[in-house]
N, C-alpha and C. Protein backbone atom coordinates (compact mmCIF):
# COMPACT_ATOMS: atom_id res chain seq x y z
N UNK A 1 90.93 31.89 125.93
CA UNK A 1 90.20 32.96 125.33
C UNK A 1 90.90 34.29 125.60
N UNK A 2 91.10 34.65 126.44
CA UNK A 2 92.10 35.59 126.98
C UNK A 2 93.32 35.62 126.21
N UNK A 3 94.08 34.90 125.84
CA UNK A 3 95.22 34.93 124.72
C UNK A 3 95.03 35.10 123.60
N UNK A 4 93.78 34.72 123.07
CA UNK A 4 93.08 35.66 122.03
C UNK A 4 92.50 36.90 121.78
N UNK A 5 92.10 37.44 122.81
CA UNK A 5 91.78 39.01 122.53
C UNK A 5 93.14 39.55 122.03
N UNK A 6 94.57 39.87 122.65
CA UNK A 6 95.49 40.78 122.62
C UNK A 6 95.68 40.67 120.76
N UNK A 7 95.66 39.16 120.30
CA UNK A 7 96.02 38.67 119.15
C UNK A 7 95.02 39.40 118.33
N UNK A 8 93.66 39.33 118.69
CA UNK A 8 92.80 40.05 117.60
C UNK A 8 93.27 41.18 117.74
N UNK A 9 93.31 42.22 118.99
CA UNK A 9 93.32 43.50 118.74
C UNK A 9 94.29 44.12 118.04
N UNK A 10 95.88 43.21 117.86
CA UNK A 10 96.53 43.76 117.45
C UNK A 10 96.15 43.21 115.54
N UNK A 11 95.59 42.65 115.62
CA UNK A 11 95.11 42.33 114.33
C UNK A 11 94.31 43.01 113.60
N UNK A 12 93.27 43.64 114.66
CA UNK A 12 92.49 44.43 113.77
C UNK A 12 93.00 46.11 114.15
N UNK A 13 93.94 46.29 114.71
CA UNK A 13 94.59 47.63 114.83
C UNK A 13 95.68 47.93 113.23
N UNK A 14 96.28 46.63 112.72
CA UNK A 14 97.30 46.27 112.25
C UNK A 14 96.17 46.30 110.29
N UNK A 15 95.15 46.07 110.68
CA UNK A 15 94.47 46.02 109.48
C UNK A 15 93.65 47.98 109.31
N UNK A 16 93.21 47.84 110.07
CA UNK A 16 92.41 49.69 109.84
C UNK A 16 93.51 50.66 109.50
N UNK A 17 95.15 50.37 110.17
CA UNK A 17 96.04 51.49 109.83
C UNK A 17 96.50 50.92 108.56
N UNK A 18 96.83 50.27 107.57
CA UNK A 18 96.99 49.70 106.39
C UNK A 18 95.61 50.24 105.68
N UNK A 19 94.39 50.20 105.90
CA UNK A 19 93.48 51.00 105.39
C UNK A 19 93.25 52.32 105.11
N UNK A 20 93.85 53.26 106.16
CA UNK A 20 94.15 54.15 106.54
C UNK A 20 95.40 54.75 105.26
N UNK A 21 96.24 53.97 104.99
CA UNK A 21 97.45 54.30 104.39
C UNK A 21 97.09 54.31 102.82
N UNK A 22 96.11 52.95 102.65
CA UNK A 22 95.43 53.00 101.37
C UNK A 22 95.01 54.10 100.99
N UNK A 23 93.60 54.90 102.14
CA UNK A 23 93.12 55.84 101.36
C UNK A 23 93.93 56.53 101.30
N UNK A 24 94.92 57.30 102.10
CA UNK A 24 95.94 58.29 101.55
C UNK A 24 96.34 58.61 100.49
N UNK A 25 96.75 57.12 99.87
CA UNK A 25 97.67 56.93 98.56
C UNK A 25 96.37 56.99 97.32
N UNK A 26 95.34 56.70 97.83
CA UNK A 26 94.15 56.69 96.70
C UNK A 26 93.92 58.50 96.61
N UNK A 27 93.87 58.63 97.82
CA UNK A 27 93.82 59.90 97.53
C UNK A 27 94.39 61.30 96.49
N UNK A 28 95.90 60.96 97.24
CA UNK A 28 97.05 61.40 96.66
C UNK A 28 97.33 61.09 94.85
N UNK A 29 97.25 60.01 94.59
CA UNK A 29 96.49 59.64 93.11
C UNK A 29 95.33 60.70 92.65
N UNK A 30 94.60 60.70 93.23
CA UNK A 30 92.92 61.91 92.58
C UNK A 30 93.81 63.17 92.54
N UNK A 31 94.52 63.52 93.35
CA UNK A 31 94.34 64.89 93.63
C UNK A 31 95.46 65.39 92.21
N UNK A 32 96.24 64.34 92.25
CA UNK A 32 97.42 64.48 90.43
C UNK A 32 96.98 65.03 89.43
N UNK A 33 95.82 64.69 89.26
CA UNK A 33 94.58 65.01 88.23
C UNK A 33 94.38 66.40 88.58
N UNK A 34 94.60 67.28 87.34
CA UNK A 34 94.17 68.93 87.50
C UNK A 34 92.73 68.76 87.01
N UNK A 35 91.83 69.30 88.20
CA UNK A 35 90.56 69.08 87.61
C UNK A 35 90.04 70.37 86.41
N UNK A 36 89.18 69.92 85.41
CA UNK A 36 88.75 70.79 84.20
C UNK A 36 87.35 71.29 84.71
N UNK A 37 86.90 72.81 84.51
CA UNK A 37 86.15 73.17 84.83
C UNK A 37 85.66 73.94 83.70
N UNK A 38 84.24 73.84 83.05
CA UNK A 38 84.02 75.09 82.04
C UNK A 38 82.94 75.94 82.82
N UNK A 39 83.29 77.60 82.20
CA UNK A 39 82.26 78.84 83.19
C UNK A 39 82.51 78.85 81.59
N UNK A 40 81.03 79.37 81.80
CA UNK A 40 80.29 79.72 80.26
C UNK A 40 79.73 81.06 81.20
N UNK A 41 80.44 82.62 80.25
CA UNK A 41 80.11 83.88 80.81
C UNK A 41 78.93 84.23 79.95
N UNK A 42 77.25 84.55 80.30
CA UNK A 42 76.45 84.85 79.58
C UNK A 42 75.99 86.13 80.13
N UNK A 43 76.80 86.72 81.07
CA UNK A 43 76.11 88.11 81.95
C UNK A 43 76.49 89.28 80.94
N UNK A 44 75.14 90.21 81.33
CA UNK A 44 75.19 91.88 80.33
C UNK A 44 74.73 92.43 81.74
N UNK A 45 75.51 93.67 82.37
CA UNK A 45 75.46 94.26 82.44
C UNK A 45 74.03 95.48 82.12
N UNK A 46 73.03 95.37 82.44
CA UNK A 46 71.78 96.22 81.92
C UNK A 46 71.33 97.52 82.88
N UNK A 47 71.88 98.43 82.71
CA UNK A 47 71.73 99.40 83.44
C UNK A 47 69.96 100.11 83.59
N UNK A 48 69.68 100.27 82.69
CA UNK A 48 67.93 100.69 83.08
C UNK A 48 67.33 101.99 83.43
N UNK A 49 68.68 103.04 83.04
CA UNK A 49 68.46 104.26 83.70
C UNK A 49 69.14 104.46 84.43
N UNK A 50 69.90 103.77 84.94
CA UNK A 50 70.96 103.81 86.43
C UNK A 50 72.23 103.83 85.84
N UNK A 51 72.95 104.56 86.75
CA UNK A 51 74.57 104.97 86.29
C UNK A 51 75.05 103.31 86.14
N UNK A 52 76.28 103.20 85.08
CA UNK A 52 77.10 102.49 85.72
C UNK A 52 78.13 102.45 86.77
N UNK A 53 78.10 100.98 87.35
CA UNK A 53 78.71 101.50 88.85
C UNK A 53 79.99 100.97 88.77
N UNK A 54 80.56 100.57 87.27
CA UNK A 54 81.66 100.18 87.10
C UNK A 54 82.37 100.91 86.64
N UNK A 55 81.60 102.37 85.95
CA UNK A 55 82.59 103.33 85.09
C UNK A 55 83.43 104.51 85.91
N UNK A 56 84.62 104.64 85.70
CA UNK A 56 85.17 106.04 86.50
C UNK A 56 84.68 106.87 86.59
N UNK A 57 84.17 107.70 88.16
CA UNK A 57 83.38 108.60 88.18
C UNK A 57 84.21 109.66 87.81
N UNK A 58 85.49 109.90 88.02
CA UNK A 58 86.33 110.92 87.69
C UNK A 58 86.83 111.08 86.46
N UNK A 59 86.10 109.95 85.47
CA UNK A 59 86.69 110.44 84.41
C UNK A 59 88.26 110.28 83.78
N UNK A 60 89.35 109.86 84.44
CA UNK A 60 90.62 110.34 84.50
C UNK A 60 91.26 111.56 84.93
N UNK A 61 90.46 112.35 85.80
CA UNK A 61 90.57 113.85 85.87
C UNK A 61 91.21 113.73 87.79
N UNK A 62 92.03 113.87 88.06
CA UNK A 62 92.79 113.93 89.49
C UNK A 62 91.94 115.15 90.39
N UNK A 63 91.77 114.50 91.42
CA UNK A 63 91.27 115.08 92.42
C UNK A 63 91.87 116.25 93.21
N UNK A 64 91.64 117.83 93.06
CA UNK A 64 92.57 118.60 93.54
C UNK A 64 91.06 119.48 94.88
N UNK A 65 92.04 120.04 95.58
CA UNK A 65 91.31 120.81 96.42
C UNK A 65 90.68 122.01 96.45
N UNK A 66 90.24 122.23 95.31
CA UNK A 66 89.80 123.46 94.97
C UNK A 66 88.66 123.28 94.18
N UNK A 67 87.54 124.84 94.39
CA UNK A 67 86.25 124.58 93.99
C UNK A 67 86.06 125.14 92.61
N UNK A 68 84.88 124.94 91.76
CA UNK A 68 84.52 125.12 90.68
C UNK A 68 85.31 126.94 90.56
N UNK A 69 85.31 127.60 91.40
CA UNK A 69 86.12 128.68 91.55
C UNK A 69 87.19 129.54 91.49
N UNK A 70 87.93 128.01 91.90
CA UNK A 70 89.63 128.52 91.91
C UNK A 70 90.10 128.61 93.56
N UNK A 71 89.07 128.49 94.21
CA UNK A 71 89.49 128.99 95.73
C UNK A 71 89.63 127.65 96.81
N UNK A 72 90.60 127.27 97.59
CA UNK A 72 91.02 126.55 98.15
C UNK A 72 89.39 125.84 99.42
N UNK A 73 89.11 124.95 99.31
CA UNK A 73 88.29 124.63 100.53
C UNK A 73 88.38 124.57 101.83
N UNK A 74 89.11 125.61 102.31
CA UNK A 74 89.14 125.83 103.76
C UNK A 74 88.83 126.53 104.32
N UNK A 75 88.11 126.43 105.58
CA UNK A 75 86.84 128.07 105.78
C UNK A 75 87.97 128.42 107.08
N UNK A 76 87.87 129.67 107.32
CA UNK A 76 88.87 130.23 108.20
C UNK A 76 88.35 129.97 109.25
N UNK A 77 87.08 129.50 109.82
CA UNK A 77 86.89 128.88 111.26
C UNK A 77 87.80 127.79 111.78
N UNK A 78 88.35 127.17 110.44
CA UNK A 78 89.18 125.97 110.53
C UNK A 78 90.16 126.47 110.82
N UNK A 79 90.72 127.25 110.16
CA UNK A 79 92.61 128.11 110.37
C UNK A 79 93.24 127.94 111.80
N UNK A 80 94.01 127.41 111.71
CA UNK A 80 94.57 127.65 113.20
C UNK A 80 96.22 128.80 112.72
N UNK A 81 96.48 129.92 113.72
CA UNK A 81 97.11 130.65 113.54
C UNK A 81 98.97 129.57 114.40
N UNK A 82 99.95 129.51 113.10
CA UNK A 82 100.80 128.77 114.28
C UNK A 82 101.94 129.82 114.33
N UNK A 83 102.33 130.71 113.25
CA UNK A 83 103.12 131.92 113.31
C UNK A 83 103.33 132.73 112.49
N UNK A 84 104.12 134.06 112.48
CA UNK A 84 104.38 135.23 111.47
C UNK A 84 105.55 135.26 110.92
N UNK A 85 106.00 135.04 109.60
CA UNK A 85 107.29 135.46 109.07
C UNK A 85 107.54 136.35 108.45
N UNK A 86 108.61 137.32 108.40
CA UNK A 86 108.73 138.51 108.13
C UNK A 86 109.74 138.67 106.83
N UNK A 87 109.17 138.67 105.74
CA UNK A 87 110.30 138.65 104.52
C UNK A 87 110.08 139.90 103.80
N UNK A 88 110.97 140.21 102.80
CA UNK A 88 111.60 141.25 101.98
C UNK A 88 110.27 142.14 101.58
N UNK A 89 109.33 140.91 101.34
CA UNK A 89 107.63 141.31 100.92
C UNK A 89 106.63 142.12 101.45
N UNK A 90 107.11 141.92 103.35
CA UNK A 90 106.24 141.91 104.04
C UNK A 90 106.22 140.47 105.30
N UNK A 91 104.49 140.57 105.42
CA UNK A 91 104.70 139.38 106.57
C UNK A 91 103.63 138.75 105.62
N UNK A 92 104.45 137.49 106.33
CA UNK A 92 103.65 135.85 105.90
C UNK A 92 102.93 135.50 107.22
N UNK A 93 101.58 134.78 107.11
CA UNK A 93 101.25 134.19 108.14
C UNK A 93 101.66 132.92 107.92
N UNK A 94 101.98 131.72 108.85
CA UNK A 94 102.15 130.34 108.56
C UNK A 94 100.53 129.56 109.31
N UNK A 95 99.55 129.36 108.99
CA UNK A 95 98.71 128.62 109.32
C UNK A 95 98.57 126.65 109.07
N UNK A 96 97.79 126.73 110.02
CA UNK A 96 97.51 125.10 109.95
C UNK A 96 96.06 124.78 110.14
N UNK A 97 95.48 123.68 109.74
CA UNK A 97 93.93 123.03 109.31
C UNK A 97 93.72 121.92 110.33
N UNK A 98 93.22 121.64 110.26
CA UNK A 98 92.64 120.44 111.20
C UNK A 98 93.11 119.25 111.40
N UNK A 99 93.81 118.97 110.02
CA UNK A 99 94.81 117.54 110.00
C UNK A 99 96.24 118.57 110.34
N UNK A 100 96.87 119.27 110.11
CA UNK A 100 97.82 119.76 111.03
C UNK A 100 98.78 120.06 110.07
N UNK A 101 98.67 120.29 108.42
CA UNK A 101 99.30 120.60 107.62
C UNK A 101 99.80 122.24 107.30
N UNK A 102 101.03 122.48 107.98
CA UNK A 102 101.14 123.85 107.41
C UNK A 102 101.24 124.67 106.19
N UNK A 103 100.77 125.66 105.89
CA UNK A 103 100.95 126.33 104.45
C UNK A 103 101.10 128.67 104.77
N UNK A 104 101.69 128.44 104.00
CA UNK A 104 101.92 129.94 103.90
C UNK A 104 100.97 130.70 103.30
N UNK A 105 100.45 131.96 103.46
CA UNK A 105 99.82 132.68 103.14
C UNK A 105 99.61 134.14 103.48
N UNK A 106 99.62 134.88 102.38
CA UNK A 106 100.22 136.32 102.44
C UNK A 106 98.66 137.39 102.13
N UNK A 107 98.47 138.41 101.98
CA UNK A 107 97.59 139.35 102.53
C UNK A 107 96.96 139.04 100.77
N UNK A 108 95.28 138.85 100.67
CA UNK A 108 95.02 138.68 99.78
C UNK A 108 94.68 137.71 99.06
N UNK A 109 95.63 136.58 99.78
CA UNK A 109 94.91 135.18 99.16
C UNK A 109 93.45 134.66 99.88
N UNK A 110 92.56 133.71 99.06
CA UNK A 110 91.63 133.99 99.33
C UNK A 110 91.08 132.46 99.96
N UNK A 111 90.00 131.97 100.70
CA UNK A 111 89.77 130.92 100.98
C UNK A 111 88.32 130.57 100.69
N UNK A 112 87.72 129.89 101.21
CA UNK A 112 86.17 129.39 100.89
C UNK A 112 85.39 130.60 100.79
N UNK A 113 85.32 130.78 102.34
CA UNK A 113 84.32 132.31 102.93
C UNK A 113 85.09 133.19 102.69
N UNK A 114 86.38 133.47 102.64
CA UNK A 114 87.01 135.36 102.54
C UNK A 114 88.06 134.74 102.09
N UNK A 115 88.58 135.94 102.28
CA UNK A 115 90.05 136.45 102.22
C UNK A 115 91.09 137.07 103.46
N UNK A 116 92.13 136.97 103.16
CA UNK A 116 93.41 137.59 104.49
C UNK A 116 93.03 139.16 104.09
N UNK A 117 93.22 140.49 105.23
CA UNK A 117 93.02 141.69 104.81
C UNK A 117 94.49 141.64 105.00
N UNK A 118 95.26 141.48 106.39
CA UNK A 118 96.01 142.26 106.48
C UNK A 118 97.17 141.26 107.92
N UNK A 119 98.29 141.32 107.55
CA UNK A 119 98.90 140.61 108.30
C UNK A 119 100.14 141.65 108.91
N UNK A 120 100.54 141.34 110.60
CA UNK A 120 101.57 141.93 111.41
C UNK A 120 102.14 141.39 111.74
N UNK A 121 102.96 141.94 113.20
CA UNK A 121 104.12 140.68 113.41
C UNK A 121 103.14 139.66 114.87
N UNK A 122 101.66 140.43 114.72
CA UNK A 122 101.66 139.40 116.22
C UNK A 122 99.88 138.72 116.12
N UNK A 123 99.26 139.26 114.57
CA UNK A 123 97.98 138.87 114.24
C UNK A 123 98.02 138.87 112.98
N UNK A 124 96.70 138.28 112.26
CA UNK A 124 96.08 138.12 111.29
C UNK A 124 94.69 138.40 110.97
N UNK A 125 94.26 139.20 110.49
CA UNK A 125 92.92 139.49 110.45
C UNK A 125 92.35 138.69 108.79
N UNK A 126 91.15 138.39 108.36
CA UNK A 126 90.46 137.64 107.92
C UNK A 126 89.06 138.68 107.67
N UNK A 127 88.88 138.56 106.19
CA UNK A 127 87.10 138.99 106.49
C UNK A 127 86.59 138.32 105.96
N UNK A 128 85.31 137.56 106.41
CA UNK A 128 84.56 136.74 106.37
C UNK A 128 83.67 137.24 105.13
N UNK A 129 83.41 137.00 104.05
CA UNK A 129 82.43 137.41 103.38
C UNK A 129 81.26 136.07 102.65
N UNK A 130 81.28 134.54 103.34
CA UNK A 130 80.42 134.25 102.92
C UNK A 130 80.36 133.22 104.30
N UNK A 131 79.28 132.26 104.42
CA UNK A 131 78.42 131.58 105.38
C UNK A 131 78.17 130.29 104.52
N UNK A 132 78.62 129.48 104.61
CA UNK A 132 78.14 127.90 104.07
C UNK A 132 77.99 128.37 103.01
N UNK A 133 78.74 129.31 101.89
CA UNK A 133 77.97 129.23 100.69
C UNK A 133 77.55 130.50 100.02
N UNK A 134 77.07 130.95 101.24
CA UNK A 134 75.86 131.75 100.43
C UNK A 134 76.82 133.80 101.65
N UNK A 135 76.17 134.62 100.67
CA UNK A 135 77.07 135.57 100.74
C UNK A 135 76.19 136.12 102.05
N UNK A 136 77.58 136.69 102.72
CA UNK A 136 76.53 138.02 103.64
C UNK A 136 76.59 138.72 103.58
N UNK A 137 75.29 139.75 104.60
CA UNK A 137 75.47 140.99 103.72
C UNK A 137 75.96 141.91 104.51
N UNK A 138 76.08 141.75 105.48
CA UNK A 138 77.65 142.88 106.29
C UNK A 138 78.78 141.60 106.48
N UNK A 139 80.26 141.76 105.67
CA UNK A 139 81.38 140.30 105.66
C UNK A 139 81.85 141.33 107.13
N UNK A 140 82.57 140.40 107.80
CA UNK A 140 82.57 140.04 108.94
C UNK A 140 84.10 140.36 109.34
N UNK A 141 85.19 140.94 110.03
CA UNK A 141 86.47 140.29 110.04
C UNK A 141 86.86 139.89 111.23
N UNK A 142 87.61 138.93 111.57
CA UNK A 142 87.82 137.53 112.74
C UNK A 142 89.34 137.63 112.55
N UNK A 143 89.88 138.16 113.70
CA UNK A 143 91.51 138.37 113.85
C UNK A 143 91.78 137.00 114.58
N UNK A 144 92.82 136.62 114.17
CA UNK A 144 93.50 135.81 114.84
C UNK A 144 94.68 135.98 115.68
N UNK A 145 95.03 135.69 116.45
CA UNK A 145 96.54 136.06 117.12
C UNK A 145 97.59 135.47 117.86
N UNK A 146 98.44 135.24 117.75
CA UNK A 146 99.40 134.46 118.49
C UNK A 146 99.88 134.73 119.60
N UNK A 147 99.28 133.67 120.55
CA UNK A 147 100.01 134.10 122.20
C UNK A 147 101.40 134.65 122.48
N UNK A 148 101.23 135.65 123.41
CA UNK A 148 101.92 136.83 123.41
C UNK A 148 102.76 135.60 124.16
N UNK A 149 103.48 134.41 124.75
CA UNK A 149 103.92 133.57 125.36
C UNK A 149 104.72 132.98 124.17
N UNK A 150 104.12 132.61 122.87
CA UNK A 150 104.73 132.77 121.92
C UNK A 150 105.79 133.10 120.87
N UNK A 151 105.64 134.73 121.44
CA UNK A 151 106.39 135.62 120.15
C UNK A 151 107.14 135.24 120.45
């Protein structure tokens, strides 16, 4: 009896992996077959009063930084002063914003809340003439200046 177990086991080890190999190949057969699928599209879209949320809100119209106004969206609380350049014109201030982008700007140009009054070789003055928006009624002016460690 004992000389018979090893004989079955390898018998029935010798039969499940031949089974094993079958389904593979049965498999491998199905999968040849590109399966056909029909989608029948019957959806509308029914808005109900509500925007569509598929249409361009912009229109095709590019997104620039400036308000119904003409005036750049940056309030001079934001301004950081980084230096003064001195050309044929006069002086330039060179400022920077919060993400750290520099831009030039000369006596007169104007921003959200004010405008530049007046630029030197070692400040910038600013008058404040509006508040979130809305105007005040004495505008304000907020010098800026570059550390004398600086010049």
């Amino acid at each position: 009896m004992m000389k018979k177990i090893p004989g079955l086991l390898i018998l029935v080890f010798l039969l499940a992996t031949g089974l094993c190999f079958a389904q593979e190949t049965a498999v491998t057969e199905q999968s040849e077959e590109p399966p056909t699928i029909k989608v029948e599209s019957s959806f509308v879209y029914n808005p109900e009063g509500r925007r569509d949320p598929f249409r361009d809100l912009l229109g095709g119209r590019e997104i620039k930084d400036v308000s119904a106004s003409g005036e750049p969206q940056i309030s001079i609380e934001d301004l950081i002063l980084i230096g003064i350049v001195k050309n044929p014109k006069g002086y330039s201030a060179i400022l920077s914003t919060g993400q750290g982008f520099p831009f030039f700007v000369r006596v007169g140009d104007r921003f959200s809340d004010g405008f530049v009054i007046s630029i030197n070789q070692s400040q910038a003055v600013f008058r404040k003439t509006h508040d979130r928006g809305i105007p005040l009624i004495r505008p304000r002016d907020i010098v800026k200046e570059i550390n004398p460690e600086e010049r």
